[in-house]
N, C-alpha and C. Protein backbone atom coordinates (compact mmCIF):
# COMPACT_ATOMS: atom_id res chain seq x y z
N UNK A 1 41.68 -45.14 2.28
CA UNK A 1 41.24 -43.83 2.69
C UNK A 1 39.74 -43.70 2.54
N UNK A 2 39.13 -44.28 1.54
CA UNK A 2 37.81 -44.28 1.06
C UNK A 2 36.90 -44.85 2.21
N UNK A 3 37.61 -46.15 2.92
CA UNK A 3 36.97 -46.96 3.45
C UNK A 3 37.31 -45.82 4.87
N UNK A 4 38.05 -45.38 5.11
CA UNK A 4 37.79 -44.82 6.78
C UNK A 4 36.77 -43.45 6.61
N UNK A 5 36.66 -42.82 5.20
CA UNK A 5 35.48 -41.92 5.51
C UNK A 5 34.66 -42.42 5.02
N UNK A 6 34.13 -43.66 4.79
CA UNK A 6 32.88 -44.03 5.02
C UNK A 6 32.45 -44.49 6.35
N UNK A 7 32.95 -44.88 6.96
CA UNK A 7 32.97 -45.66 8.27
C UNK A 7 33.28 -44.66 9.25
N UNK A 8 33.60 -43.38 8.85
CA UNK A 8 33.10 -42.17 9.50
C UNK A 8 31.87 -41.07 9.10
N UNK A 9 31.90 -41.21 8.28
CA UNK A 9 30.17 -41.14 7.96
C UNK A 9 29.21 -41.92 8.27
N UNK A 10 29.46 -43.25 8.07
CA UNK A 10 28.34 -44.28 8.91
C UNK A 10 28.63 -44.10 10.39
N UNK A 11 29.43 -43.54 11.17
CA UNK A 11 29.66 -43.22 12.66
C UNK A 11 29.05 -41.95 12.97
N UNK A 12 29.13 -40.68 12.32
CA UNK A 12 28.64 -39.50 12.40
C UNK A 12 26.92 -39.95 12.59
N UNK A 13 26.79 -40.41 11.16
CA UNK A 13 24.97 -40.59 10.92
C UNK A 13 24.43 -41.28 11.69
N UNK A 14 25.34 -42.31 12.89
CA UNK A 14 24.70 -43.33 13.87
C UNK A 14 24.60 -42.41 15.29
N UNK A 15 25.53 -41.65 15.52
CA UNK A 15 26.21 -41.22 16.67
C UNK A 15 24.84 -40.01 17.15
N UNK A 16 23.72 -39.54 16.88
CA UNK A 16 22.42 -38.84 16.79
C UNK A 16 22.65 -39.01 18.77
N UNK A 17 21.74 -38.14 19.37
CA UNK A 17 20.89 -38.22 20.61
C UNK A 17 20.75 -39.85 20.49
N UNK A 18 20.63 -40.59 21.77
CA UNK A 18 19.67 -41.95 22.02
C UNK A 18 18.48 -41.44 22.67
N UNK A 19 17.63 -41.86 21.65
CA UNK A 19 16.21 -41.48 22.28
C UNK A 19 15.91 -41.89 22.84
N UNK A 20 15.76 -43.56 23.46
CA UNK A 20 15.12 -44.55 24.14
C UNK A 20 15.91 -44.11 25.35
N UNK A 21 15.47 -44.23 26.72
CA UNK A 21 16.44 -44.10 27.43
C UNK A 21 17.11 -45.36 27.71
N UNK A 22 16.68 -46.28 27.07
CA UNK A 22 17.74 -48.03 26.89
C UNK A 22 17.10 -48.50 25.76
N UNK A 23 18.42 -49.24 25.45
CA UNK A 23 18.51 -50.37 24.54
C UNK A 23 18.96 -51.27 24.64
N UNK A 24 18.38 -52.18 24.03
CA UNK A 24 18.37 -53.84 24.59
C UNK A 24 19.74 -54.07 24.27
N UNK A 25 19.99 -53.65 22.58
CA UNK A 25 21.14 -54.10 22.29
C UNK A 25 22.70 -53.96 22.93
N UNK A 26 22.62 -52.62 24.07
CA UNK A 26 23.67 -51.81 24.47
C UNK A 26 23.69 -52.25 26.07
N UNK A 27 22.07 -52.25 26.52
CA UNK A 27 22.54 -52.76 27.96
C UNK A 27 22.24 -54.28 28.10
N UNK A 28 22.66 -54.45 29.46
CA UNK A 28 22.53 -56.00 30.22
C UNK A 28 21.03 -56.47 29.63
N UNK A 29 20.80 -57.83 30.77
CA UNK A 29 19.52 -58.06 30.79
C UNK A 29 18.54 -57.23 31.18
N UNK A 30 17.47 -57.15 30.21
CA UNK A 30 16.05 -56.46 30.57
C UNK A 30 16.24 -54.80 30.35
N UNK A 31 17.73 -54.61 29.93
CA UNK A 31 17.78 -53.33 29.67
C UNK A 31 18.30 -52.96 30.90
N UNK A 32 18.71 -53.46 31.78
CA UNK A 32 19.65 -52.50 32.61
C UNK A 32 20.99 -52.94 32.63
N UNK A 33 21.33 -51.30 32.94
CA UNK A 33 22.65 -51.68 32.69
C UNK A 33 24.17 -51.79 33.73
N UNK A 34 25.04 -52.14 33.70
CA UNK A 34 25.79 -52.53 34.61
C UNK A 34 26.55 -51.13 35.10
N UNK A 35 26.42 -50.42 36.33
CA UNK A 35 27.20 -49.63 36.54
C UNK A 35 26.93 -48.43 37.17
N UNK A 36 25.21 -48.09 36.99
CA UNK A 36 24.24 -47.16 36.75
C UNK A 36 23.40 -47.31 37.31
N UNK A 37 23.64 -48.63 38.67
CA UNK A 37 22.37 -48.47 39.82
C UNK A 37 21.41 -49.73 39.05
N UNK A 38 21.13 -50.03 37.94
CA UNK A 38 20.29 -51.07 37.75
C UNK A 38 19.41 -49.87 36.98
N UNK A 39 20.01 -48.70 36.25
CA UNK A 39 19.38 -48.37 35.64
C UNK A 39 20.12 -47.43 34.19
N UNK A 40 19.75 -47.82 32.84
CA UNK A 40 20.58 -47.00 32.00
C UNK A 40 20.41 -45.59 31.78
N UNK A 41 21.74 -44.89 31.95
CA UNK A 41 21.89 -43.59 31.91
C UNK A 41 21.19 -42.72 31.00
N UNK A 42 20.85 -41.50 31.23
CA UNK A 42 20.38 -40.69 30.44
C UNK A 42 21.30 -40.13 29.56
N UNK A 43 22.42 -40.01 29.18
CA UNK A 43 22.95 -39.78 28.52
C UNK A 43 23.85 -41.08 27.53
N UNK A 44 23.20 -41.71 26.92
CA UNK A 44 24.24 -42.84 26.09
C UNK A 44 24.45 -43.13 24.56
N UNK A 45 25.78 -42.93 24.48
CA UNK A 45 25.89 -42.86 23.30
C UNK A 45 25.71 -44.43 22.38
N UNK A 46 25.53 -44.09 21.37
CA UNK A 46 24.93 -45.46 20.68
C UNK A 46 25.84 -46.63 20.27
N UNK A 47 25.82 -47.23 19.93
CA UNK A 47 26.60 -48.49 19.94
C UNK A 47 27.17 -48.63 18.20
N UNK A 48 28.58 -48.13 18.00
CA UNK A 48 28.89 -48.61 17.01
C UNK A 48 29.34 -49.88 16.29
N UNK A 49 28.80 -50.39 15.60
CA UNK A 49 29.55 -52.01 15.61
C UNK A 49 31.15 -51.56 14.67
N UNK A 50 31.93 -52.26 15.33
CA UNK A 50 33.24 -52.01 14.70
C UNK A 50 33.66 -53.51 15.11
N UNK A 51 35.24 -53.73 14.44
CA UNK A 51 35.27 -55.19 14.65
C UNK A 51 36.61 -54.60 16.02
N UNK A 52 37.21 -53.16 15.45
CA UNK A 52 37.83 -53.62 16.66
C UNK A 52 37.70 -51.82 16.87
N UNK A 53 38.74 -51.23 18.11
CA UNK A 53 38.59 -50.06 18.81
C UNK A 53 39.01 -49.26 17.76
N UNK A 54 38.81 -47.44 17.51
CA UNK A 54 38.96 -46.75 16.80
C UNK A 54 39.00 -45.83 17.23
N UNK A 55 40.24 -44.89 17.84
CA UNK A 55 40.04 -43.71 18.64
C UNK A 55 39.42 -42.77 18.22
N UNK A 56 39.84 -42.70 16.59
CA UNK A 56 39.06 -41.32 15.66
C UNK A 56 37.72 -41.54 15.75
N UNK A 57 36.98 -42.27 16.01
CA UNK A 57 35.75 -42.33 15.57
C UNK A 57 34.93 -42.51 17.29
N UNK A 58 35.66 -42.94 17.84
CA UNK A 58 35.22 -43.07 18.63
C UNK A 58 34.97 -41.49 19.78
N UNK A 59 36.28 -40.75 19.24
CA UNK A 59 36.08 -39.14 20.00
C UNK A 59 35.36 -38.62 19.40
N UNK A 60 34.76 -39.21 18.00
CA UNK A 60 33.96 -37.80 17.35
C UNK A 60 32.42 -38.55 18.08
N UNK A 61 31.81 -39.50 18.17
CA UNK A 61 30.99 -39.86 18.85
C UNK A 61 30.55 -39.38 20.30
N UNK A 62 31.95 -39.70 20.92
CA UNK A 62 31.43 -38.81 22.04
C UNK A 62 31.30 -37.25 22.45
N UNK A 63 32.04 -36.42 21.07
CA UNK A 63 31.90 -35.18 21.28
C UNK A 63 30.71 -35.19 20.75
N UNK A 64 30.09 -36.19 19.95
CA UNK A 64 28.89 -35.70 19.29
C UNK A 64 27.45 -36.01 20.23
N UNK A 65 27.84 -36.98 21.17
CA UNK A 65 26.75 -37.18 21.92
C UNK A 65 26.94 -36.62 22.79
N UNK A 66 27.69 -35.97 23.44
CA UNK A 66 28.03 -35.37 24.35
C UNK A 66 27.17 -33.55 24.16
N UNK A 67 27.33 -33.27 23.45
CA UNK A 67 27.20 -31.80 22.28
C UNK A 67 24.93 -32.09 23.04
N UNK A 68 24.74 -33.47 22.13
CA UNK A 68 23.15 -33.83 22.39
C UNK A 68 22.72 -33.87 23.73
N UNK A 69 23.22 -34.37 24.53
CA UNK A 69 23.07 -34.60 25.73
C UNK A 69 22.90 -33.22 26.46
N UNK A 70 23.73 -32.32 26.40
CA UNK A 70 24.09 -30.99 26.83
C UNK A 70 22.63 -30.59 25.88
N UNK A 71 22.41 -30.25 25.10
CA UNK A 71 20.97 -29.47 24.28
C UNK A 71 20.12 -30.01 25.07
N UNK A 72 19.76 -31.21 25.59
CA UNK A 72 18.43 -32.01 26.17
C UNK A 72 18.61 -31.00 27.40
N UNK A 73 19.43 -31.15 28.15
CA UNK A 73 20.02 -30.51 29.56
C UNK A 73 19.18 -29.44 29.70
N UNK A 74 20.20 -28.97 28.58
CA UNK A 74 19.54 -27.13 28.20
C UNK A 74 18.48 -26.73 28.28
N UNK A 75 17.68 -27.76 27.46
CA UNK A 75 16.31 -27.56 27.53
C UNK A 75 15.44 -27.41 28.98
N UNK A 76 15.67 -28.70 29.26
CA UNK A 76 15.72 -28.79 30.77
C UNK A 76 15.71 -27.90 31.84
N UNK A 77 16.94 -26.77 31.69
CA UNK A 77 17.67 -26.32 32.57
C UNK A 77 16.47 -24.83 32.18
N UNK A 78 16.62 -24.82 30.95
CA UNK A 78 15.61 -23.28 30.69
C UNK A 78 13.81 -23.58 31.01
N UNK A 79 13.53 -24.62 30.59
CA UNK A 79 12.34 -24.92 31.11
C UNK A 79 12.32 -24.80 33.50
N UNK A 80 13.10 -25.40 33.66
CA UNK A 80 13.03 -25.09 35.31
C UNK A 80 13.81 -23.71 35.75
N UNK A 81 14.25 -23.12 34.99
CA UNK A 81 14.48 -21.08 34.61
C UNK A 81 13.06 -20.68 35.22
N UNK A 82 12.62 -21.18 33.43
CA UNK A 82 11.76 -20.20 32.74
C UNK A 82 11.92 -18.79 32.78
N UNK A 83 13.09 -18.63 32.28
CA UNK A 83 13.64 -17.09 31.89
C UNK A 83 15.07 -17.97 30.26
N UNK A 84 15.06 -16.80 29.37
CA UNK A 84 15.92 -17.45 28.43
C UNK A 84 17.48 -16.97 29.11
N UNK A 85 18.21 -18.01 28.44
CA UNK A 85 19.71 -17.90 28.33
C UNK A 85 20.60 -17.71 27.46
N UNK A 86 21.62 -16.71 27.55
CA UNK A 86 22.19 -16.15 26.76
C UNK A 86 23.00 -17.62 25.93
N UNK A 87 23.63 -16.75 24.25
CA UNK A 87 24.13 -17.51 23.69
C UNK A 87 25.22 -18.09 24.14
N UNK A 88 26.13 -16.90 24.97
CA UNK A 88 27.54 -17.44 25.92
C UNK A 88 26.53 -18.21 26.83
N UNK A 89 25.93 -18.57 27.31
CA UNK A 89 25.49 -19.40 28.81
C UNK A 89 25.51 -20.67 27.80
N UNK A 90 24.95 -20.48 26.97
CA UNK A 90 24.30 -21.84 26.20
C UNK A 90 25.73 -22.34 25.63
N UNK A 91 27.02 -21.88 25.19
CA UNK A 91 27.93 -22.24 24.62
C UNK A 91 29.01 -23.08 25.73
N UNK A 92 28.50 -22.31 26.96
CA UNK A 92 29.46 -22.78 27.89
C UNK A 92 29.01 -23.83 28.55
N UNK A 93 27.53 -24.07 29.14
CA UNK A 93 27.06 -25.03 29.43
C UNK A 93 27.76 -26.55 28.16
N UNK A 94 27.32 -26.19 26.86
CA UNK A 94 27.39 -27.52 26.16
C UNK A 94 29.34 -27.61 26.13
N UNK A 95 30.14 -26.78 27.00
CA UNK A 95 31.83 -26.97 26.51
C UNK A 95 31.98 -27.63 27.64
N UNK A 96 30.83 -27.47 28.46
CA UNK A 96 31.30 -28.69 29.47
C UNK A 96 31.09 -29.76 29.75
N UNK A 97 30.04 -30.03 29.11
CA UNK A 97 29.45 -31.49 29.18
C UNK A 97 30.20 -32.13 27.93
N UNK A 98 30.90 -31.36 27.14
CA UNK A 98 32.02 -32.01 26.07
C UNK A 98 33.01 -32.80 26.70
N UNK A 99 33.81 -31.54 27.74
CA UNK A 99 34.70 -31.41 28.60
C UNK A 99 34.77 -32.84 29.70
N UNK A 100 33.42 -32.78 30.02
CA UNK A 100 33.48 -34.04 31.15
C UNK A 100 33.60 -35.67 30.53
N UNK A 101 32.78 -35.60 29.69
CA UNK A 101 32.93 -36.76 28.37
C UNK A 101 33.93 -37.11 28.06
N UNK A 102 35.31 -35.87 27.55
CA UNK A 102 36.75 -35.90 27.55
C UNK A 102 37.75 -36.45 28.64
N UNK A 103 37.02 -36.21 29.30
CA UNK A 103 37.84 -36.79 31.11
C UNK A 103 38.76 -35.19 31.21
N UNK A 104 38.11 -34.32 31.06
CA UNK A 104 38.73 -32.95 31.51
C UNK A 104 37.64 -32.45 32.37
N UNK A 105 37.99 -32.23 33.86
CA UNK A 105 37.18 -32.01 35.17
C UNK A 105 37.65 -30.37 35.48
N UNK A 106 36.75 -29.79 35.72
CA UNK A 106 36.76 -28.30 36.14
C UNK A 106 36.71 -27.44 34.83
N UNK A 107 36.43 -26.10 35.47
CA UNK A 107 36.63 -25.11 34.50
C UNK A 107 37.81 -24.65 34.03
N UNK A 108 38.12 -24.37 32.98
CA UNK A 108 39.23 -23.71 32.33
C UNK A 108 39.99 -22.69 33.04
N UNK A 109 41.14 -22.53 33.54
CA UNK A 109 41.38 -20.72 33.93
C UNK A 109 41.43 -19.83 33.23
N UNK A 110 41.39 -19.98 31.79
CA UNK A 110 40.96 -18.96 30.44
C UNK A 110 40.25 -19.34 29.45
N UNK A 111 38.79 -18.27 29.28
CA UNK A 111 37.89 -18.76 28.59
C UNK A 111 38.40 -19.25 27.55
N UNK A 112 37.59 -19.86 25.84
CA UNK A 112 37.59 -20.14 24.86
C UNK A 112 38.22 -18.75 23.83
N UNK A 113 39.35 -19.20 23.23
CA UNK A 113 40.06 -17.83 22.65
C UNK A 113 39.36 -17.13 21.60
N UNK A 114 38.13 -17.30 21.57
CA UNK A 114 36.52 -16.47 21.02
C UNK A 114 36.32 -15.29 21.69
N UNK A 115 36.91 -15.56 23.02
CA UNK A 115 36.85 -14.18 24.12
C UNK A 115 37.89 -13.31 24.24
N UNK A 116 39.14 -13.60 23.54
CA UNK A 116 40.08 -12.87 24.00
C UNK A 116 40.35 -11.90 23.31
N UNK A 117 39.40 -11.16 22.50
CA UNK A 117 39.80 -10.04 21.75
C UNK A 117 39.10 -8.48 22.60
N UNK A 118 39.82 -7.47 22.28
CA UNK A 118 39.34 -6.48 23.13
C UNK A 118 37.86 -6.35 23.31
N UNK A 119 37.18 -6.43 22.76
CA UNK A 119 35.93 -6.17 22.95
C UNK A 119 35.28 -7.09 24.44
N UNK A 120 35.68 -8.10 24.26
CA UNK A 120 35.24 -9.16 25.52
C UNK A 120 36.22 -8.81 26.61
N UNK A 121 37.41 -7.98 26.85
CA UNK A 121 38.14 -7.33 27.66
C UNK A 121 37.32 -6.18 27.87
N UNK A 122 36.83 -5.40 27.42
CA UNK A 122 36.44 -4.32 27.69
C UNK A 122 35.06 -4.37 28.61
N UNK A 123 34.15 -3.53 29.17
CA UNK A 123 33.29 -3.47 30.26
C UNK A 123 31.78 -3.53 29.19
N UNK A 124 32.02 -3.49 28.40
CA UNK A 124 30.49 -4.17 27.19
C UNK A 124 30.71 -5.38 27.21
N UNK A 125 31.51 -6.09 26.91
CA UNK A 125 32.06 -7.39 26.68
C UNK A 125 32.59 -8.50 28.01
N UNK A 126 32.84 -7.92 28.86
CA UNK A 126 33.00 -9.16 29.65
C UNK A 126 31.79 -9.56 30.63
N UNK A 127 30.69 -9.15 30.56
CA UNK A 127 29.84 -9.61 30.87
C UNK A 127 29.18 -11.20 30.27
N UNK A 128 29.95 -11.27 28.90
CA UNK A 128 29.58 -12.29 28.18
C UNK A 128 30.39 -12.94 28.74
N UNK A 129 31.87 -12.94 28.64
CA UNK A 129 32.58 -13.99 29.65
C UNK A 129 32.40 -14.62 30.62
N UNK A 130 31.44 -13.90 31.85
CA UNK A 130 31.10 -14.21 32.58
C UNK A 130 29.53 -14.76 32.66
N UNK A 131 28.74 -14.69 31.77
CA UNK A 131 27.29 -15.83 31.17
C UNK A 131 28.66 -17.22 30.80
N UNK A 132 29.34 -17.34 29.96
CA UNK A 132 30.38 -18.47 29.41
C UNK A 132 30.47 -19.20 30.82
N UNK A 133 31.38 -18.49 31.96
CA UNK A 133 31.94 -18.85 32.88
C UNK A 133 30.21 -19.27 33.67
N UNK A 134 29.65 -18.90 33.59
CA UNK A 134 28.21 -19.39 34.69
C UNK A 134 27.59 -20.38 33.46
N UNK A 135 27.64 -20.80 32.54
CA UNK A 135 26.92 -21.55 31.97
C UNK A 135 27.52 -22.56 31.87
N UNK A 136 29.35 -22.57 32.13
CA UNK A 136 29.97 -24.18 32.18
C UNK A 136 30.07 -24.66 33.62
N UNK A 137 29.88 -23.59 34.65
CA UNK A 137 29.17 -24.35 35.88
C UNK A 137 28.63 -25.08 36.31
N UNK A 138 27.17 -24.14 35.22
CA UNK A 138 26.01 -25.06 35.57
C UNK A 138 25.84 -26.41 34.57
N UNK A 139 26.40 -26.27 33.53
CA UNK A 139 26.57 -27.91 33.22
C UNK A 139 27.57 -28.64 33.45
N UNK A 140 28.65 -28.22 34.28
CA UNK A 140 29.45 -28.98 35.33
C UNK A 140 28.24 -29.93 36.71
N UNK A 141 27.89 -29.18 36.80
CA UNK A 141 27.15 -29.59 37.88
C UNK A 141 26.03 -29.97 37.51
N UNK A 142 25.03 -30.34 35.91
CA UNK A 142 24.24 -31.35 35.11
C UNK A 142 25.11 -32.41 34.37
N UNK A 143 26.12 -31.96 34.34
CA UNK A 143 26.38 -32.73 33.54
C UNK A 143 27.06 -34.34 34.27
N UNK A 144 27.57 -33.83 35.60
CA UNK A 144 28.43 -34.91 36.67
C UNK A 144 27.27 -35.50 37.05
N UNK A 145 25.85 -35.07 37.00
CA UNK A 145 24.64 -35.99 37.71
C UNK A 145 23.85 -36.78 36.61
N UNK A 146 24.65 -36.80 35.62
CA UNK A 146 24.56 -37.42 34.15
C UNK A 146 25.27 -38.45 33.52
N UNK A 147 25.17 -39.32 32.79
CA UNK A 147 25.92 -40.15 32.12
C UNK A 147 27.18 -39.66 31.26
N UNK A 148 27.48 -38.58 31.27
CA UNK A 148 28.53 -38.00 30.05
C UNK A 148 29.68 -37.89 31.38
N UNK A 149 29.07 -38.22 32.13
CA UNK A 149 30.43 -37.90 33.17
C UNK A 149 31.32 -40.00 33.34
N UNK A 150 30.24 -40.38 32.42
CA UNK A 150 30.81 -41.64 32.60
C UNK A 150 31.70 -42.24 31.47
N UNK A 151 31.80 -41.70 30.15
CA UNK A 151 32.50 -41.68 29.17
C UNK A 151 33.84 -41.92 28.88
N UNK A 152 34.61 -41.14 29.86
CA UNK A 152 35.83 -41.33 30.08
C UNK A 152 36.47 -42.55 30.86
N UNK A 153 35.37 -42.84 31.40
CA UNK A 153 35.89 -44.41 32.28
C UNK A 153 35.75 -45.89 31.31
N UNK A 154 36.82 -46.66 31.51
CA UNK A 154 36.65 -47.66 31.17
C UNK A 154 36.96 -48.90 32.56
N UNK A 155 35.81 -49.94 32.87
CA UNK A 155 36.07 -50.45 33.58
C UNK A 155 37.34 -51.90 33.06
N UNK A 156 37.32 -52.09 34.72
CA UNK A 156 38.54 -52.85 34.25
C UNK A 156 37.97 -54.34 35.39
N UNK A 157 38.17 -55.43 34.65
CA UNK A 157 38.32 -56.85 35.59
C UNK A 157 39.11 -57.35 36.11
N UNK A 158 38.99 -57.90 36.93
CA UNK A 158 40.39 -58.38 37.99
C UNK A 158 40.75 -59.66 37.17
N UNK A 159 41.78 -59.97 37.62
CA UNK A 159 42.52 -61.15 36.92
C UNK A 159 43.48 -62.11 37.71
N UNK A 160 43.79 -62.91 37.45
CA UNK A 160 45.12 -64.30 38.23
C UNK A 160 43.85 -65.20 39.44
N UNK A 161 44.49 -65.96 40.15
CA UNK A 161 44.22 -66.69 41.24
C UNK A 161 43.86 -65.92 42.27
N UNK A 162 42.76 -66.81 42.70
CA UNK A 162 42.53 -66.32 43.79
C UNK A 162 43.09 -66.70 44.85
């Protein structure tokens, strides 16, 4: 037990933003990488050495780079604004770039159950629902022109005789 929360703590503390937009160690030759045009994605999560696959550790990585990726976006997205965005815009934008990482495509048909109490029913309150609902849009649509939309794929090689 000792040994899997360390080795999830050494996964948490590795799993940060990738700053570089490549690394030697993660892509092909010269740093590019296979899949991505001959070029590594802006969104990539870091390379854990493990000896073999680990689902637990491996979903908290990508929710966690996924989470970073979406903040860079953000930034991004408010800098070519230049007007600020609400806290629902900002919550919903980063549930989707989670979302796409997950291999879950589209929006929800009911917000996050944060919204479902009267107040966010009522005509003060659903205006925020609807910043939520426009902010996982718009990182639907940053986030698919991004590397977090590639997460969920694993490629596969052909095999037998030719």
């Amino acid at each position: 037990m000792s040994r899997m929360l360390v080795a999830i703590g050494l996964c948490v503390a590795v799993s940060g933003c990738a700053t570089a937009p490549c690394r030697s160690d993660c892509c092909g030759e010269n740093g590019l990488a296979v899949g991505h045009g001959g070029r590594c994605s802006d969104c990539v999560p870091p390379c854990v050495p493990a000896c073999w696959y680990m689902p637990f550790i491996d979903n908290i990585v990508v929710h966690k780079t996924a989470g970073c990726c979406a903040s860079r976006a953000l930034t991004a997205y408010r800098r070519q604004c230049s007007e600020p965005v609400s806290k629902d815009f900002s919550t919903g934008f980063t549930q989707a770039y989670i979302d796409l990482a997950e291999g879950r495509m589209g929006p929800p048909s009911v917000p996050p159950s944060r919204y479902w109490s009267a107040y966010y029913r009522s005509c003060d309150g659903r205006w925020r629902v609807e910043e939520w609902y426009a902010g996982y849009h718009t990182g639907l649509e940053f986030g698919s022109q991004s590397g977090v939309s590639q997460f969920n794929r694993i490629d596969i090689w052909p095999t037998g005789c030719r």
